[in-house]
Protein backbone atom coordinates (compact mmCIF):
# COMPACT_ATOMS: atom_id res chain seq x y z
CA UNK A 1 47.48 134.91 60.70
CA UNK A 2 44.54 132.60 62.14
CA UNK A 3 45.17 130.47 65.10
CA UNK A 4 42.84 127.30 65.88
CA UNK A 5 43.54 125.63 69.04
CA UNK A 6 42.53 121.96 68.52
CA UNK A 7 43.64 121.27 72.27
CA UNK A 8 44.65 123.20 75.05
CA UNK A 9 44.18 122.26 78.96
CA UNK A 10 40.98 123.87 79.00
CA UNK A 11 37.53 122.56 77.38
CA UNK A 12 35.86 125.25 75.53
CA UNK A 13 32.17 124.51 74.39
CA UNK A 14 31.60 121.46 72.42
CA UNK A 15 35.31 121.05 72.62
CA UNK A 16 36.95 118.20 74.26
CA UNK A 17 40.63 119.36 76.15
CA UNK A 18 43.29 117.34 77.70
CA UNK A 19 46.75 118.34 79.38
CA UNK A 20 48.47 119.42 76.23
CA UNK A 21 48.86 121.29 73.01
CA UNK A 22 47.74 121.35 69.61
CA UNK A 23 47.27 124.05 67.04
CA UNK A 24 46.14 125.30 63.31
CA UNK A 25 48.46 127.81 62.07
CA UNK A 26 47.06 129.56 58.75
CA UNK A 27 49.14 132.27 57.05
CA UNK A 28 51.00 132.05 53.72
CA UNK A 29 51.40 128.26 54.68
CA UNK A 30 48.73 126.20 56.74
CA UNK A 31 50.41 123.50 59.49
CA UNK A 32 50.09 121.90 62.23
CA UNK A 33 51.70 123.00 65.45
CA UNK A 34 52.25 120.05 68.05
CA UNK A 35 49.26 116.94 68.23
CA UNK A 36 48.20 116.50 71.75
CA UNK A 37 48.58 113.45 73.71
CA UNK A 38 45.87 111.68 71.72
CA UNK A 39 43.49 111.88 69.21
CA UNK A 40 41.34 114.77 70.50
CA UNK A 41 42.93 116.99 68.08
CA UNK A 42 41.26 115.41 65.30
CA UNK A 43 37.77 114.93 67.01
CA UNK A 44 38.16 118.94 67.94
CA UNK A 45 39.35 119.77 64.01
CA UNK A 46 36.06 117.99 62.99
CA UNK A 47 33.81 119.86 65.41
CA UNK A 48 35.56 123.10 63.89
CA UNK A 49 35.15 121.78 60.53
CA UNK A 50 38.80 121.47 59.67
CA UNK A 51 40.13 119.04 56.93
CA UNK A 52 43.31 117.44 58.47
CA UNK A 53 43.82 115.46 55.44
CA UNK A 54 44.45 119.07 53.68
CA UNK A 55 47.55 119.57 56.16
CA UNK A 56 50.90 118.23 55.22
CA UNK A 57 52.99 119.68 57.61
CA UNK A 58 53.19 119.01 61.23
CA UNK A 59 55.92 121.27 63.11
CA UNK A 60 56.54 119.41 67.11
CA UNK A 61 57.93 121.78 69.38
CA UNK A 62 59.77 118.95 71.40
CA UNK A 63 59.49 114.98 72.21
CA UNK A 64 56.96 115.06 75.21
CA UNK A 65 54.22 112.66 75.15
CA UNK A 66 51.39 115.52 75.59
CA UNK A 67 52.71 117.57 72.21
CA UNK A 68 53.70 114.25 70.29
CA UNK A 69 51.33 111.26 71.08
CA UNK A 70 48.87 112.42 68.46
CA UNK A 71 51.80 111.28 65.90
CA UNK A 72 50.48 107.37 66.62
CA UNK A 73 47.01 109.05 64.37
CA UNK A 74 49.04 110.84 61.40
CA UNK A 75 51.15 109.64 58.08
CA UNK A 76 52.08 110.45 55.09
CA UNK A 77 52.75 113.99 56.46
CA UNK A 78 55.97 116.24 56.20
CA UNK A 79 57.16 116.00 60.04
CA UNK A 80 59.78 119.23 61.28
CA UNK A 81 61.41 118.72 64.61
CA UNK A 82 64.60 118.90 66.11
CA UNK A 83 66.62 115.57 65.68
CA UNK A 84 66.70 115.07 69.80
CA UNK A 85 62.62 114.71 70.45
CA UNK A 86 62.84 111.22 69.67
CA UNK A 87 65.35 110.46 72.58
CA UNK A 88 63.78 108.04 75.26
CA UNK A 89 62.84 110.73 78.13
CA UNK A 90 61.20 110.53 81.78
CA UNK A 91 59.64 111.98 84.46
CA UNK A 92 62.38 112.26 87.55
CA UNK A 93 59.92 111.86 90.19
CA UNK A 94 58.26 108.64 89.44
CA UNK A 95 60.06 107.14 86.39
CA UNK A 96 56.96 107.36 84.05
CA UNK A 97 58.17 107.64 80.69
CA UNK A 98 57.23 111.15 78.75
CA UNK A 99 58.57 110.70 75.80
CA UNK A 100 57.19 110.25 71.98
CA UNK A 101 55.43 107.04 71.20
CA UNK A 102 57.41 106.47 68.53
CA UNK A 103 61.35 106.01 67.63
CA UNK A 104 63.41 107.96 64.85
CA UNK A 105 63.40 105.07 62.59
CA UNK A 106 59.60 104.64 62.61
CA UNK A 107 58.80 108.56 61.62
CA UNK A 108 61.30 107.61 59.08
CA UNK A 109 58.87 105.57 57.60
CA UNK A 110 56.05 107.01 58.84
CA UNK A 111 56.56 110.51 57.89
CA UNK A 112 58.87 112.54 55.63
CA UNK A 113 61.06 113.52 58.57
CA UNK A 114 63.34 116.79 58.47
CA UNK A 115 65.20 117.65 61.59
CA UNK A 116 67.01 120.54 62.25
CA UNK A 117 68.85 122.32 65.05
CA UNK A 118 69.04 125.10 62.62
CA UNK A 119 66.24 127.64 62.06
CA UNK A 120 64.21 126.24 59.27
CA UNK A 121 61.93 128.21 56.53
CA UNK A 122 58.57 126.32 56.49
CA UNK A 123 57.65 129.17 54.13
CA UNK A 124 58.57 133.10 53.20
CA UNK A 125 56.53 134.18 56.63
CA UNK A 126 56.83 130.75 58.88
CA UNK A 127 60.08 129.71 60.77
CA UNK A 128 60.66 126.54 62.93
CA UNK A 129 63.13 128.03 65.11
CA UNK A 130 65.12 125.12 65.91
CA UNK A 131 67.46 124.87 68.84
CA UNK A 132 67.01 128.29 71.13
CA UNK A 133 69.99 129.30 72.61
CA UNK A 134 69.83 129.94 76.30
CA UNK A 135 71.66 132.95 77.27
CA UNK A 136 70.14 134.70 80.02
CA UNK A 137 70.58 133.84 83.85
CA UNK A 138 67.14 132.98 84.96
CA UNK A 139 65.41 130.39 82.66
CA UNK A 140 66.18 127.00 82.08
CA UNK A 141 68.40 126.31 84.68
CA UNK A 142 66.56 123.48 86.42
CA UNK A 143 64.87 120.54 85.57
CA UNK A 144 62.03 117.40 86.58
CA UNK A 145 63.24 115.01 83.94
CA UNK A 146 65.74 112.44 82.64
CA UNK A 147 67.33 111.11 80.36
CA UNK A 148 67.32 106.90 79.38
CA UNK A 149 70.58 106.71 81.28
CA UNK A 150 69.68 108.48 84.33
CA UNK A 151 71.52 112.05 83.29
CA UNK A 152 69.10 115.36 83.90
CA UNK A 153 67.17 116.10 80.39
CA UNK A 154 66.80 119.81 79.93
CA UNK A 155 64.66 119.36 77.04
CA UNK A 156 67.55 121.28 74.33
CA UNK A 157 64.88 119.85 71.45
CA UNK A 158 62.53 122.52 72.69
CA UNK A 159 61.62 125.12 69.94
CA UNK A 160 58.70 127.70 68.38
CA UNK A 161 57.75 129.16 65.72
CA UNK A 162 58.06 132.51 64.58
CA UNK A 163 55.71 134.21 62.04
CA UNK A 164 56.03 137.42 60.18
CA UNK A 165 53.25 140.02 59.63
CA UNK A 166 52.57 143.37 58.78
CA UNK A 167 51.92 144.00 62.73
CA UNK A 168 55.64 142.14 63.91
CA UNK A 169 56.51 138.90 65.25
CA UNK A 170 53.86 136.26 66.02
CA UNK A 171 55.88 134.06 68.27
CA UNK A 172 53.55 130.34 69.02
CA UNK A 173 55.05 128.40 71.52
CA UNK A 174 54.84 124.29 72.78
CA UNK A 175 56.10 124.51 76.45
CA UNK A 176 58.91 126.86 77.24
CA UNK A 177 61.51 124.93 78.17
CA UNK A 178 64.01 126.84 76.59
CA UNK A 179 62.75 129.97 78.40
CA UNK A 180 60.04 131.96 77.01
CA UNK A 181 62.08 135.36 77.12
CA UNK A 182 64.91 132.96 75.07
CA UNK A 183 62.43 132.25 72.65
CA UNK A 184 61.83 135.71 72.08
CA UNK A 185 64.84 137.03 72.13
CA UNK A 186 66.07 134.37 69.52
CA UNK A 187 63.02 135.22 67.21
CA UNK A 188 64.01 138.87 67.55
CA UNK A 189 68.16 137.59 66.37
CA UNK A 190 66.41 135.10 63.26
CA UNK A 191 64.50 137.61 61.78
CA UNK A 192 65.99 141.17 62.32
CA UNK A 193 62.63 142.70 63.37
CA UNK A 194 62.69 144.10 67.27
CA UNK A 195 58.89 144.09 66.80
CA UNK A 196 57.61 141.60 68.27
CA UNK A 197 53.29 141.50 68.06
CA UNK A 198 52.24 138.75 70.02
CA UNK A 199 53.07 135.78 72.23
CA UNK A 200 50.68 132.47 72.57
CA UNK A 201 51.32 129.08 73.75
CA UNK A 202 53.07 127.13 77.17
CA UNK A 203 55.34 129.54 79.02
CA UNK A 204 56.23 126.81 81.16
CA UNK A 205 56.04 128.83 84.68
CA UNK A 206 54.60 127.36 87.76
CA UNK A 207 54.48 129.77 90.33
CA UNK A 208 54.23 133.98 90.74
CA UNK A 209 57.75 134.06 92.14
CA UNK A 210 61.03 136.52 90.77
CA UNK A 211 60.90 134.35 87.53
CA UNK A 212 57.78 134.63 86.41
CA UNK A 213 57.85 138.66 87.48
CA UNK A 214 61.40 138.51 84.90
CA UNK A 215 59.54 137.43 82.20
CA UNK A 216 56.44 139.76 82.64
CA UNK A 217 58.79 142.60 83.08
CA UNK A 218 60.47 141.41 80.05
CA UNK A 219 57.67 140.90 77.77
CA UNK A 220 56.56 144.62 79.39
CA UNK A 221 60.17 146.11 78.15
CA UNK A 222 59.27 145.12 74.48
CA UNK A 223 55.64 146.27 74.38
CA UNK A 224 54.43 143.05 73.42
CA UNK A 225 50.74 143.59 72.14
CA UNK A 226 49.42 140.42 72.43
CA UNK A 227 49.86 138.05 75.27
CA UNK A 228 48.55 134.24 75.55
CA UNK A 229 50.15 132.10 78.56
CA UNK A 230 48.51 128.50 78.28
CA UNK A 231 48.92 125.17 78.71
CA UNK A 232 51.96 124.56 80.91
CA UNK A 233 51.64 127.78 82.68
CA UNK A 234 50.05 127.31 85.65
CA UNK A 235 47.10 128.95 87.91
CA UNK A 236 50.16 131.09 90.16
CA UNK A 237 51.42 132.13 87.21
CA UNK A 238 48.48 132.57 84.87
CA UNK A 239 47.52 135.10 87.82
CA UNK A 240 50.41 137.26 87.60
CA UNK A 241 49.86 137.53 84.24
CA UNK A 242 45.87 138.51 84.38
CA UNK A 243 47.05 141.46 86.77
CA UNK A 244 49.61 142.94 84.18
CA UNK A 245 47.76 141.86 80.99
CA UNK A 246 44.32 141.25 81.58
CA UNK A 247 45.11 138.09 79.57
CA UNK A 248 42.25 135.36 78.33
CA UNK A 249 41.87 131.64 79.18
CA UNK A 250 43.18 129.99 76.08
CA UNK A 251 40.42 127.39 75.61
CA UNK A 252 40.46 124.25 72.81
CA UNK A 253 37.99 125.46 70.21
CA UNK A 254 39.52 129.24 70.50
CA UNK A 255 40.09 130.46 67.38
CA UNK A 256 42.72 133.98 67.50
CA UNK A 257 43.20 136.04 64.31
CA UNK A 258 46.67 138.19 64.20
């Protein structure tokens, strides 16, 4: 499997970066994973020589503005998500609105839309995993956003994906908010394979506190090969990581073969 990241918080080289995510997945099937919070996705998949108008499927982890504003620069596309990213969401602290830039009704027309809480077969070796179940004690249980009518948003819309390869599981996440170790654990339940290869993407952890120790010790218990924190996961955290992993800087223009 080859990975292109098209945007990540991090310039790399001649390639631009803002706060967000955006990636190439190529493997049996070739899609996009999550569009940024503008159009710097495209500019970077020109600079890498990459023919957007070749992809037809664009798989959005969840309804936040910096995985799903690049939506406002795509069409005619088949669009996966889970039916709740389109709900009108915002930041708790100062109101701003986070949400997608677009309604239900308009990717309707806009896109050939398929939402699904249910894991979904994008091909024989990709899987959008839908809604992740959150089962264990220590992710997920607090939150910095809202809902349209004032009620906490914990983000349920939040998925991955989950590809299969001759070396295990390559799990690519948006943000986390379902709990990284939740993710994983629901990969593991989807496809019946304990082996799980590599991790990449927004782990969503802010600080090197109990939590973030959890999920290293957890991603440590499975033997986990390959391990990518970005976007979301921040300096503390990315720091904690570097001392048990020796991870890299995920940078846009990064380009990771599985």
């Amino acid at each position: 499997m080859k990975l292109t990241v098209l945007n990540d918080n991090a310039p790399g080289g001649i390639f631009s970066s803002e706060h967000g995510l955006s990636y190439i997945i190529e493997d049996d099937k070739t899609l996009l994973f999550d569009v940024g919070p503008s159009d710097v996705f495209i500019k970077n998949a020109k600079k890498a020589n990459i023919d957007l108008n070749k992809i037809d499927i664009v798989a959005l982890s969840h309804g936040h503005y910096d995985h799903g504003n690049g939506l406002l620069h795509l069409k005619n596309k088949t669009l996966i998500c889970h039916p709740e990213s389109f709900i009108k969401r915002y930041s708790r602290n100062n109101t701003k609105y986070i949400g997608l830039p677009i309604s239900i009704e308009h990717a309707k027309k806009k896109f050939n839309l398929i939402t699904t809480t249910k894991p979904y077969n994008i091909s024989d070796n990709i899987i959008f995993l839908g809604e992740i179940p959150r089962e264990n004690d220590f992710e997920a249980k607090s939150t910095t956003f809202n809902k349209e009518d004032g009620s906490p948003d914990f983000v349920i819309d939040d998925s991955a994906l989950v590809i299969k390869s001759e070396k295990g599981l390559i799990i690519v996440t948006g943000c986390s908010h379902s709990g990284i170790c939740n993710i994983i654990n629901y990969a593991i339940k989807v496809t019946g394979n304990k082996n799980v290869y590599a991790v990449i993407g927004g782990f969503h952890l802010k600080k090197a506190d109990e939590v973030t120790m959890k999920v290293i010790n957890f991603i440590k218990n499975l033997n986990i090969k390959k391990v990518y924190p970005s976007h979301c996961t921040e300096l503390p955290a990315l720091s904690k990581f570097y001392e048990h992993f020796k991870i890299k800087q995920v940078k846009s223009g990064d380009v990771f073969i599985f």
